[in-house]
N, C-alpha and C. Protein backbone atom coordinates (compact mmCIF):
# COMPACT_ATOMS: atom_id res chain seq x y z
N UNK A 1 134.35 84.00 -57.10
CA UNK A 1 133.43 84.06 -55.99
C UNK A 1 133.57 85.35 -55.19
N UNK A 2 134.48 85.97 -55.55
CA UNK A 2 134.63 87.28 -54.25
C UNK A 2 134.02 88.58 -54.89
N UNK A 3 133.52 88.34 -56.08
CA UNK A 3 132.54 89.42 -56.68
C UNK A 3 131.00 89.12 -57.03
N UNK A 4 130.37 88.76 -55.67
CA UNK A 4 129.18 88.26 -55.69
C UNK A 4 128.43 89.26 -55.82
N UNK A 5 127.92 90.40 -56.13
CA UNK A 5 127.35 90.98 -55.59
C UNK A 5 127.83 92.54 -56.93
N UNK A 6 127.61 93.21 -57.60
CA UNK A 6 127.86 94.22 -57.97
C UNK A 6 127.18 95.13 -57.80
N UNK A 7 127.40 96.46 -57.62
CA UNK A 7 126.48 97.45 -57.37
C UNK A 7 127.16 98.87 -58.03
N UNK A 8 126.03 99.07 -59.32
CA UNK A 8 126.58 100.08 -60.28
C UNK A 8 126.61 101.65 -59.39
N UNK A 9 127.24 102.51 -59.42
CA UNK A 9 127.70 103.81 -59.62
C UNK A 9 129.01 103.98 -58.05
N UNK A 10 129.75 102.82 -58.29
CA UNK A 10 131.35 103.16 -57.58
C UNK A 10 131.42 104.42 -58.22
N UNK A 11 132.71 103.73 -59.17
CA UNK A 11 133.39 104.90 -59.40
C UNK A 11 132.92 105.38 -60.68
N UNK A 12 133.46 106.94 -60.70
CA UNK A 12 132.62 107.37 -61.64
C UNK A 12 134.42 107.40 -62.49
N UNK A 13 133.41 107.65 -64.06
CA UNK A 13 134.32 107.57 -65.22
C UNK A 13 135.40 108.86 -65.22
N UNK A 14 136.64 108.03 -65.56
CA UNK A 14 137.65 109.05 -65.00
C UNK A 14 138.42 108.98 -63.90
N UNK A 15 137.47 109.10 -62.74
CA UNK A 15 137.84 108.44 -61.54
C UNK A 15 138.52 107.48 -61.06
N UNK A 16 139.98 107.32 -61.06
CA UNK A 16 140.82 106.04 -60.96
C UNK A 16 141.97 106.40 -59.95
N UNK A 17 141.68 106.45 -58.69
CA UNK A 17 142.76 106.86 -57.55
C UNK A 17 143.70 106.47 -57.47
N UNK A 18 143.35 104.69 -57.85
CA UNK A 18 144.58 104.05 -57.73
C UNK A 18 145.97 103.96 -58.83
N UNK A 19 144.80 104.19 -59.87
CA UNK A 19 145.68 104.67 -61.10
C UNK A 19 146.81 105.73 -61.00
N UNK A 20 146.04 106.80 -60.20
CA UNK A 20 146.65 107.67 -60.15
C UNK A 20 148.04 107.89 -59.33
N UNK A 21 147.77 106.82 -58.26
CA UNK A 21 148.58 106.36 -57.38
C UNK A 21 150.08 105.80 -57.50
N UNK A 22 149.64 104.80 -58.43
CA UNK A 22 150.41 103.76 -58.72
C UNK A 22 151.36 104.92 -59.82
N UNK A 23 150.72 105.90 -60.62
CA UNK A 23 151.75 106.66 -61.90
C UNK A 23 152.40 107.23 -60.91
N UNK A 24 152.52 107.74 -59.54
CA UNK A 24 153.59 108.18 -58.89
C UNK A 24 152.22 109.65 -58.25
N UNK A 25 151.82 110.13 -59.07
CA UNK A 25 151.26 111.38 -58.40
C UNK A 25 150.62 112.12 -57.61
N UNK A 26 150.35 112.83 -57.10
CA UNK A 26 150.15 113.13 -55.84
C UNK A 26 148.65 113.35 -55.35
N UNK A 27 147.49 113.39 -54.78
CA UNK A 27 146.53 114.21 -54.87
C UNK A 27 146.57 115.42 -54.03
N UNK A 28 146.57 116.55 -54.84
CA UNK A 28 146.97 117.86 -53.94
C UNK A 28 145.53 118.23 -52.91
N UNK A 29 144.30 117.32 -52.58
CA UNK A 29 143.68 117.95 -51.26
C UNK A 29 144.50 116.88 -50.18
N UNK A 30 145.03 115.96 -50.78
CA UNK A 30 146.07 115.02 -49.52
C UNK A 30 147.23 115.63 -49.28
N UNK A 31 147.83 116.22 -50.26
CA UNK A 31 149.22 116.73 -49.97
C UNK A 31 148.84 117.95 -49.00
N UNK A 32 147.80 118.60 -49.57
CA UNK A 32 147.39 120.12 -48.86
C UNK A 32 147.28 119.59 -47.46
N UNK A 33 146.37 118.64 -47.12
CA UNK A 33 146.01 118.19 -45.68
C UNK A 33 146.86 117.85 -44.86
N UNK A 34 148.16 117.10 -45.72
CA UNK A 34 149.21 116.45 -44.74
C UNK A 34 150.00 118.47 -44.18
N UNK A 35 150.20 118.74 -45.50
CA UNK A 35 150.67 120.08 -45.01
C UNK A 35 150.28 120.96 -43.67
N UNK A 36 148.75 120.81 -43.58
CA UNK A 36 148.45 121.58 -42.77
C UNK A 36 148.82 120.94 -40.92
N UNK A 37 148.62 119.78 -40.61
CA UNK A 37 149.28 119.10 -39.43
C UNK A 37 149.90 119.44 -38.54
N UNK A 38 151.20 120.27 -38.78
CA UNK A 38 151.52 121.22 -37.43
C UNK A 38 150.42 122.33 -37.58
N UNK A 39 149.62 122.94 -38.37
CA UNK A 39 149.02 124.24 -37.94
C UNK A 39 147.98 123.63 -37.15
N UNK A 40 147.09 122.62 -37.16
CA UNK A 40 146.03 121.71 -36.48
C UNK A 40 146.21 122.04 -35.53
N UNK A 41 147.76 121.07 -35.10
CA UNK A 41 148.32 121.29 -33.59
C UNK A 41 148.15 121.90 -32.67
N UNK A 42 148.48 123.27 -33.63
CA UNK A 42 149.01 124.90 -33.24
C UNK A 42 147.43 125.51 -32.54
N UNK A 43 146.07 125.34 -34.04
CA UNK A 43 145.17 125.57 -33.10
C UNK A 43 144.50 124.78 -31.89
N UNK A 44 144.90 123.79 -32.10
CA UNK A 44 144.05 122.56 -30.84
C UNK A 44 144.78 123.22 -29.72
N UNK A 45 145.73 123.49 -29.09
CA UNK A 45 146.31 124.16 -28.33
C UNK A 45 145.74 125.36 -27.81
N UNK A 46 145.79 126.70 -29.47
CA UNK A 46 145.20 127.52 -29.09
C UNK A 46 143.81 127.67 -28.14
N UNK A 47 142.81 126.59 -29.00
CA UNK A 47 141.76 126.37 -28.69
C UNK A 47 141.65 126.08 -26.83
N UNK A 48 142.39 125.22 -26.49
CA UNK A 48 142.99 124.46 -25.41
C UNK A 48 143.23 125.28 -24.19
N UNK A 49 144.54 126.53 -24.47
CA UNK A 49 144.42 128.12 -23.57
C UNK A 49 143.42 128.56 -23.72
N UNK A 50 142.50 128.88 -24.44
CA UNK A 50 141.55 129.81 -24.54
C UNK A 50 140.19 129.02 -23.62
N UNK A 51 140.26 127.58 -23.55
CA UNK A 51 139.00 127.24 -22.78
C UNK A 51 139.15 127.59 -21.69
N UNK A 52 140.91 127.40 -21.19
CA UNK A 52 141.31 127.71 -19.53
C UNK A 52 141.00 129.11 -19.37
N UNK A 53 141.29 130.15 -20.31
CA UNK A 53 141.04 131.37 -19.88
C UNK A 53 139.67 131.76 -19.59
N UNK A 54 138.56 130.70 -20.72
CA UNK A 54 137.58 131.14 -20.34
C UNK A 54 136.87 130.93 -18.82
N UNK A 55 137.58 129.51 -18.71
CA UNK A 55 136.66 129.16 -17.45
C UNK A 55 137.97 129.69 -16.13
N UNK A 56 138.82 130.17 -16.25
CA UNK A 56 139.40 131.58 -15.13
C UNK A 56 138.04 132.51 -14.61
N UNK A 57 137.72 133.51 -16.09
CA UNK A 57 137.11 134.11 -16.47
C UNK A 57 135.72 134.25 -15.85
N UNK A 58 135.00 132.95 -16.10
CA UNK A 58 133.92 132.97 -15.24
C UNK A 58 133.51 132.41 -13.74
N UNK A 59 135.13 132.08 -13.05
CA UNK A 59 135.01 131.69 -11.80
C UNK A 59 134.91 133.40 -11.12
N UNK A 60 135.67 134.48 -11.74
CA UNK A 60 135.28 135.58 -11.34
C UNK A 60 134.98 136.59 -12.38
N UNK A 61 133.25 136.77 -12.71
CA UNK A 61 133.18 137.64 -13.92
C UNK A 61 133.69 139.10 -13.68
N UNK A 62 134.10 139.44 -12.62
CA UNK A 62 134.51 140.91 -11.97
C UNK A 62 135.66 141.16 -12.17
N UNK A 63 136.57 140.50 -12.83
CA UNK A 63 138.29 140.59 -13.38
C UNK A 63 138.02 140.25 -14.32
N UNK A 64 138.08 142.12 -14.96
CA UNK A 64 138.34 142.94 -16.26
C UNK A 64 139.33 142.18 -17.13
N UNK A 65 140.64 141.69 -16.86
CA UNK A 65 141.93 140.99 -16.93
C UNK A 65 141.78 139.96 -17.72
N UNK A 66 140.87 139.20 -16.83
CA UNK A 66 141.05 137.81 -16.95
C UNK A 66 139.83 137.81 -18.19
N UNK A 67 139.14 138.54 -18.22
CA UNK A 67 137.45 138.53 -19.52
C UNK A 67 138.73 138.76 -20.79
N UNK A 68 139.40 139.70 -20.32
CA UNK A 68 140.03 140.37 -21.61
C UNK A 68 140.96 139.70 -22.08
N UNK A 69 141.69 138.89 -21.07
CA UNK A 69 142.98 137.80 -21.76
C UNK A 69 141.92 136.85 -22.61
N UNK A 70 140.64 136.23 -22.21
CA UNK A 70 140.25 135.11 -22.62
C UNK A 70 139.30 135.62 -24.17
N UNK A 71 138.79 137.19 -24.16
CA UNK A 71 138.13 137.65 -25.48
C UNK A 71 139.20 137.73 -26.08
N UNK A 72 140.45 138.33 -26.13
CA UNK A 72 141.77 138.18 -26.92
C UNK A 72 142.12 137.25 -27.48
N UNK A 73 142.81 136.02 -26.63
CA UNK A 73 142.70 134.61 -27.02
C UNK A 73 141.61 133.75 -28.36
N UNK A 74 140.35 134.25 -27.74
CA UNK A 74 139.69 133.96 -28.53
C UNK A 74 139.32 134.42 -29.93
N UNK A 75 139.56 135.60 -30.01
CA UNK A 75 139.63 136.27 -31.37
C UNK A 75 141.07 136.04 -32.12
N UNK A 76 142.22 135.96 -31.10
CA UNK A 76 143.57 135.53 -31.86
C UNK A 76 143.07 133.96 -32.91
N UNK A 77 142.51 132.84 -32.35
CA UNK A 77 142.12 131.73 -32.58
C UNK A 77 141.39 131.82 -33.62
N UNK A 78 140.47 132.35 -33.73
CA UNK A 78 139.27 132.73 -34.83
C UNK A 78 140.37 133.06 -35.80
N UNK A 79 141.11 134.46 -35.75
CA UNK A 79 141.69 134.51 -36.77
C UNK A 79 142.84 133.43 -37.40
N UNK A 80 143.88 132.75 -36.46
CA UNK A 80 144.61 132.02 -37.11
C UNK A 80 143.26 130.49 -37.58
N UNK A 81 142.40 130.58 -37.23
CA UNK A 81 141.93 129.07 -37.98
C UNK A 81 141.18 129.79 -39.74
N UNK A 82 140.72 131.26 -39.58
CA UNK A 82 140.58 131.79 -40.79
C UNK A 82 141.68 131.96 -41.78
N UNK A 83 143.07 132.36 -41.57
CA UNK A 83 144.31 132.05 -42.37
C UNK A 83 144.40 130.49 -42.62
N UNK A 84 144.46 129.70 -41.47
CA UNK A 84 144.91 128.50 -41.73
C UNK A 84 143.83 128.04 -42.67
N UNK A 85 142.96 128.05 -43.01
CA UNK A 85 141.62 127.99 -43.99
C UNK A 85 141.85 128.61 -45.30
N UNK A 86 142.73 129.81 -45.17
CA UNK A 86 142.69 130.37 -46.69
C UNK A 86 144.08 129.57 -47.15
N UNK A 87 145.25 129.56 -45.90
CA UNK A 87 146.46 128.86 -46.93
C UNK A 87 146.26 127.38 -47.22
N UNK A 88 145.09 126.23 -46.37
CA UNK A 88 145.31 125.13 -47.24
C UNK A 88 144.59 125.71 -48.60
N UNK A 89 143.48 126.40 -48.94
CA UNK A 89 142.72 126.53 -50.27
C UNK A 89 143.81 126.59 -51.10
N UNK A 90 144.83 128.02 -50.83
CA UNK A 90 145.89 128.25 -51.65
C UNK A 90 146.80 127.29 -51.94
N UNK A 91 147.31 125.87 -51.01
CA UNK A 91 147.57 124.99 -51.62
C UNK A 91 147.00 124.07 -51.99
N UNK A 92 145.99 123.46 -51.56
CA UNK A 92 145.32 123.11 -52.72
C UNK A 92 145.20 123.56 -54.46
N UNK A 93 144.99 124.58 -54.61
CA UNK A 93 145.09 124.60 -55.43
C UNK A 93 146.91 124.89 -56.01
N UNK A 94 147.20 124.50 -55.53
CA UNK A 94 148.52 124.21 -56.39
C UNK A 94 150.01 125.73 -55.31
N UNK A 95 149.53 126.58 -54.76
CA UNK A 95 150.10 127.79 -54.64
C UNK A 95 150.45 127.40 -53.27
N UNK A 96 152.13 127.53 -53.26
CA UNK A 96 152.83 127.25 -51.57
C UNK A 96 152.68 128.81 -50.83
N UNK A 97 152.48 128.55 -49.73
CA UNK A 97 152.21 129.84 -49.45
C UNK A 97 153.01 129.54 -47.56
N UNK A 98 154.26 129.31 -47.68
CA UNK A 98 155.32 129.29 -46.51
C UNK A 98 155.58 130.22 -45.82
């Protein structure tokens, strides 16, 4: 009774997670993902200073300082979420890149 209902194209052929599971092995976009977790962190944070700087920033647009800590910030961010983007690919596909 608890398979009332079937509906063809689950899983596709080949496709056996649990199989894969149960032989012990890993799936490397899960392993890659768990990997990445402190870098997340790292940018949610970044992200986090950089809103405060922005809104410093526009309580006075006339401090040069304060525009320039928060365009800095923000381009530091851009770039570490573009690395953090190329090293999960690189592990994903199989390559530690520590």
């Amino acid at each position: 009774m608890s398979d009332i209902l079937h509906f063809p194209g689950g899983e596709r052929e080949g496709d056996a997670p649990s199989a894969a599971f149960n032989a012990g092995e890993q799936d490397p976009h899960a392993q890659a993902f768990r990997d990445m977790e402190p870098e997340v962190r790292d940018m949610l944070r970044m992200a986090e200073i950089t809103t405060g700087l922005v809104g410093e920033a526009m309580l006075d647009p006339f401090d040069r300082d304060k525009a320039g800590r928060a365009t800095l910030m923000a381009e530091l961010t851009v770039k570490f979420a573009a690395e953090m983007c190329s090293r999960y690919y690189r592990r994903y596909k199989g390559q530690r890149c520590d």
